[in-house]
Protein backbone atom coordinates (compact mmCIF):
# COMPACT_ATOMS: atom_id res chain seq x y z
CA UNK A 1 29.03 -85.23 -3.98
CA UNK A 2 29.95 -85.11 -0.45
CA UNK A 3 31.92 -82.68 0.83
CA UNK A 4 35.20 -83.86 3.42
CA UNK A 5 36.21 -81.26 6.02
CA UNK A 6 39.81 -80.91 5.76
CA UNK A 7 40.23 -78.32 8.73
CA UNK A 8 37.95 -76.25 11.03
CA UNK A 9 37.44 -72.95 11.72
CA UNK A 10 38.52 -71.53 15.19
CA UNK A 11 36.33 -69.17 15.66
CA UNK A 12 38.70 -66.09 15.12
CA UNK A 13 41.60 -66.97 17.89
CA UNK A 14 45.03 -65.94 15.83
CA UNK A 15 47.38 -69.07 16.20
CA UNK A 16 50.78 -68.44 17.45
CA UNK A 17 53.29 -67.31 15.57
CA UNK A 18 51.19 -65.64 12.97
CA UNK A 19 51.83 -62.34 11.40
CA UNK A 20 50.34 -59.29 12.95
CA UNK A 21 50.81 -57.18 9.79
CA UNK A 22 48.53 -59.59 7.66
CA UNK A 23 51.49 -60.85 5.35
CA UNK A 24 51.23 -63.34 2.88
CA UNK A 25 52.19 -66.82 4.07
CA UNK A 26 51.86 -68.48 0.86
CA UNK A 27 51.32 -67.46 -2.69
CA UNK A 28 50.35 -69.46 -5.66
CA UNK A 29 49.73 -68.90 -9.68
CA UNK A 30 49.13 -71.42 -12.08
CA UNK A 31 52.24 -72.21 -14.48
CA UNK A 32 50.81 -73.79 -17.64
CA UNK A 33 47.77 -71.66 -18.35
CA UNK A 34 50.21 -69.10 -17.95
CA UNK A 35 52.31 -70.25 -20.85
CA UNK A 36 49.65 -71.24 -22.41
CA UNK A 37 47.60 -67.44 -22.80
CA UNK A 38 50.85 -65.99 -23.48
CA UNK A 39 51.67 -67.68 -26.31
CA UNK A 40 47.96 -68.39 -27.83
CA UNK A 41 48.28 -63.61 -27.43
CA UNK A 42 51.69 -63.79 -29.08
CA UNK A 43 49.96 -66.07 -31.92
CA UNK A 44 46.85 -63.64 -31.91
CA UNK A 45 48.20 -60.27 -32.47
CA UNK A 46 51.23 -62.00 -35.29
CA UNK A 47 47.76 -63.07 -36.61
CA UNK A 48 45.85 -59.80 -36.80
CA UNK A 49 48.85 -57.77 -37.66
CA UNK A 50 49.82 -59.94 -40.53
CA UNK A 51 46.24 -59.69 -42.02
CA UNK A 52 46.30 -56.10 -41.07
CA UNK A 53 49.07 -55.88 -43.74
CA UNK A 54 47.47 -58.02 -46.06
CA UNK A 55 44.54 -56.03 -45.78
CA UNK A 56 44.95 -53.99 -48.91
CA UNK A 57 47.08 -55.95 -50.99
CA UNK A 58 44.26 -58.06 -52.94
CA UNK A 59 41.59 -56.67 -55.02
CA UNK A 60 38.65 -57.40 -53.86
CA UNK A 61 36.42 -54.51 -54.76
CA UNK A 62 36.52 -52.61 -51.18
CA UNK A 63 38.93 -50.05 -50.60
CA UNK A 64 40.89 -50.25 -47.54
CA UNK A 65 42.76 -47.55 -46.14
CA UNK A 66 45.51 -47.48 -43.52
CA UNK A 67 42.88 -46.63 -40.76
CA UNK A 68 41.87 -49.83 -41.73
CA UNK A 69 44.71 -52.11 -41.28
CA UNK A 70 45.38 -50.09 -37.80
CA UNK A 71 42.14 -50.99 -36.58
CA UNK A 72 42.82 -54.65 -37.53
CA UNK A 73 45.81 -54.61 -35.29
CA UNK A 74 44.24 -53.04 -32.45
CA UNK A 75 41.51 -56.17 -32.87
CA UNK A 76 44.46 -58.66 -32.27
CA UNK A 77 45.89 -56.44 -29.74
CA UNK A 78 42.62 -56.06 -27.95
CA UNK A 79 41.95 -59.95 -28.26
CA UNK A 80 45.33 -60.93 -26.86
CA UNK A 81 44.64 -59.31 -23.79
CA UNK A 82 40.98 -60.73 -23.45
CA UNK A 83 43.40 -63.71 -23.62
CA UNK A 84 46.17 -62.91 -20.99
CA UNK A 85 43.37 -62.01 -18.76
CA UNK A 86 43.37 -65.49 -18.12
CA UNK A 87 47.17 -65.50 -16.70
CA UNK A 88 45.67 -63.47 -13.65
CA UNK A 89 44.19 -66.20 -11.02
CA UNK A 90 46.43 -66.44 -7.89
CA UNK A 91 45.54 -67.53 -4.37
CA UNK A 92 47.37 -66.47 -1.48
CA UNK A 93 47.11 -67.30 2.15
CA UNK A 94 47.90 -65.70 5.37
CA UNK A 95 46.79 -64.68 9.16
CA UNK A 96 43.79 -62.74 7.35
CA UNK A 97 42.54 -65.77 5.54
CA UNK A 98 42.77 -66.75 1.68
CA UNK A 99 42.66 -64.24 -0.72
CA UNK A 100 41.38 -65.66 -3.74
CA UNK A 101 41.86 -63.27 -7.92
CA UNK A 102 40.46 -65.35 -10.49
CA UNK A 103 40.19 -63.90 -13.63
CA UNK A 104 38.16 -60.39 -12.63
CA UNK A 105 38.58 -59.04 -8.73
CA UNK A 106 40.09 -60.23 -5.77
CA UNK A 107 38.20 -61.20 -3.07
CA UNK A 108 39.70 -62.28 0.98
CA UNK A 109 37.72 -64.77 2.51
CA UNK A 110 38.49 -64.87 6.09
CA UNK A 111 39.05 -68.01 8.13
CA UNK A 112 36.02 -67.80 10.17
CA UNK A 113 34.22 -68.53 6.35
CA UNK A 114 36.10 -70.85 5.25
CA UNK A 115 35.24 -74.64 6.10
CA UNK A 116 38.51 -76.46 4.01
CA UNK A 117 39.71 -76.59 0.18
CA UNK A 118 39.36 -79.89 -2.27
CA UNK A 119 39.94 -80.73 -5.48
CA UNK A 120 37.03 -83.11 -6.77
CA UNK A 121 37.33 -85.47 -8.94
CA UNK A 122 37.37 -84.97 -12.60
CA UNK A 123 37.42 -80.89 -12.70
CA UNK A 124 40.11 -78.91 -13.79
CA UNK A 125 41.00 -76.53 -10.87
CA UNK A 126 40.34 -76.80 -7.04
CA UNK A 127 37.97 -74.88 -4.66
CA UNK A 128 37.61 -73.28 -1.94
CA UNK A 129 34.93 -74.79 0.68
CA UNK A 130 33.05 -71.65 2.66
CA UNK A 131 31.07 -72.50 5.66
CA UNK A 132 27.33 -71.57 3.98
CA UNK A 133 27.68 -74.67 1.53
CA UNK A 134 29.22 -72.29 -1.15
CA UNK A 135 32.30 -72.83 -2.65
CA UNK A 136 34.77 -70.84 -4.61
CA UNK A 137 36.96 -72.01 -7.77
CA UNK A 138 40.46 -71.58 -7.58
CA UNK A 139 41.79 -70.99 -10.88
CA UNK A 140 45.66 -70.93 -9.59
CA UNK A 141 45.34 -74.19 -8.72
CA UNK A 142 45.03 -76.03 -11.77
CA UNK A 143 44.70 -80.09 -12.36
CA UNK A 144 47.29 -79.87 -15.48
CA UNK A 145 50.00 -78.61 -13.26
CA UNK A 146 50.52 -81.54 -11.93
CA UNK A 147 53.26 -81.51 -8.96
CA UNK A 148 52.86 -77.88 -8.55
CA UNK A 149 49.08 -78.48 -7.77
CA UNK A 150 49.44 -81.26 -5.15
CA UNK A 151 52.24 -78.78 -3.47
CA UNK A 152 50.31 -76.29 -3.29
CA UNK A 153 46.93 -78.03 -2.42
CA UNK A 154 49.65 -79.93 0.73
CA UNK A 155 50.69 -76.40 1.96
CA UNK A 156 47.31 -74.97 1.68
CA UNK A 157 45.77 -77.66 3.69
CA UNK A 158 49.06 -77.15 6.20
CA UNK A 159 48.09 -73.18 6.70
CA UNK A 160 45.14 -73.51 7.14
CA UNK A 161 45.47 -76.26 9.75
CA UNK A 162 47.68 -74.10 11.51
CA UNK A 163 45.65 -70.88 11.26
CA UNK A 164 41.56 -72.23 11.61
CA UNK A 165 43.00 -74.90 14.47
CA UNK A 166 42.52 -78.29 15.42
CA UNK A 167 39.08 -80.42 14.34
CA UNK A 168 38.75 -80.79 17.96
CA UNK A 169 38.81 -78.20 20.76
CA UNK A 170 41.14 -79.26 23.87
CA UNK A 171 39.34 -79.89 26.83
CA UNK A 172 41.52 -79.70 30.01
């Protein structure tokens, strides 16, 4: 699949106007995964903790102890937060470049790296576009979001117009 450049670097010149202290222009999080792992973790640990109770009610030959049914509930509680792990992805975007947390770490790829963002067709989240023909997902920016994606995909495109430059250097 080809790839279209949406902006260019600019070969480290600051634009105007840009932060000094390295702020945070722009900030985004996905909103329905979000939801989504917190409930399915709410579900989870009612799950775990209801069949920790249960645990030694029947007869089924093993004896279960209350050790037992606290170690079933840690099992839903440790499960729920393998779950909400996926409620961590956010992308933000300033003078520094785009700093990019999917699910583990956070990494900042400055501008000079980064050749423009898409969102092909028929995937689920967007990516970032680095200058070495690599690419990074961005998990905040999610296909099922709808109108919150294409905002966010507009004023990503918008920043980082402003902060890699024009396509084209001015000749004068």
């Amino acid at each position: 699949m080809p790839v279209v450049r949406i902006w260019r670097r600019n070969d480290g010149v600051q634009p105007a106007g840009a932060a000094a202290d390295g702020g945070w222009d722009f900030e985004v999080r996905p909103r329905r995964a979000v939801l989504t792992a917190r409930i399915v973790a709410a579900l989870i640990v009612a799950m775990f903790a209801v069949g920790g109770i249960w645990l030694r009610s029947g007869s089924t030959g093993v004896n279960f102890r209350l050790a037992d049914q606290i170690a079933m509930v840690g099992i839903g509680v440790l499960g729920a937060g393998a779950v909400l792990m996926l409620t961590r992805p956010r992308v933000r975007v300033g003078p520094r470049g785009v700093s990019v947390r999917n699910i583990l770490g956070d990494t900042l790829f400055g501008w000079e790296h980064i050749r423009g963002v898409s969102f092909p067709d028929r995937k689920s989240w967007a990516r970032l576009e680095l200058v070495d023909d690599d690419y990074v997902p961005l998990l905040a920016i999610r296909s099922n979001d709808k109108a919150h994606a294409a905002r966010a995909m507009d004023r990503l495109r918008e920043l980082g117009a402003e902060y890699a430059g024009p396509d084209e250097p001015k000749q004068d």
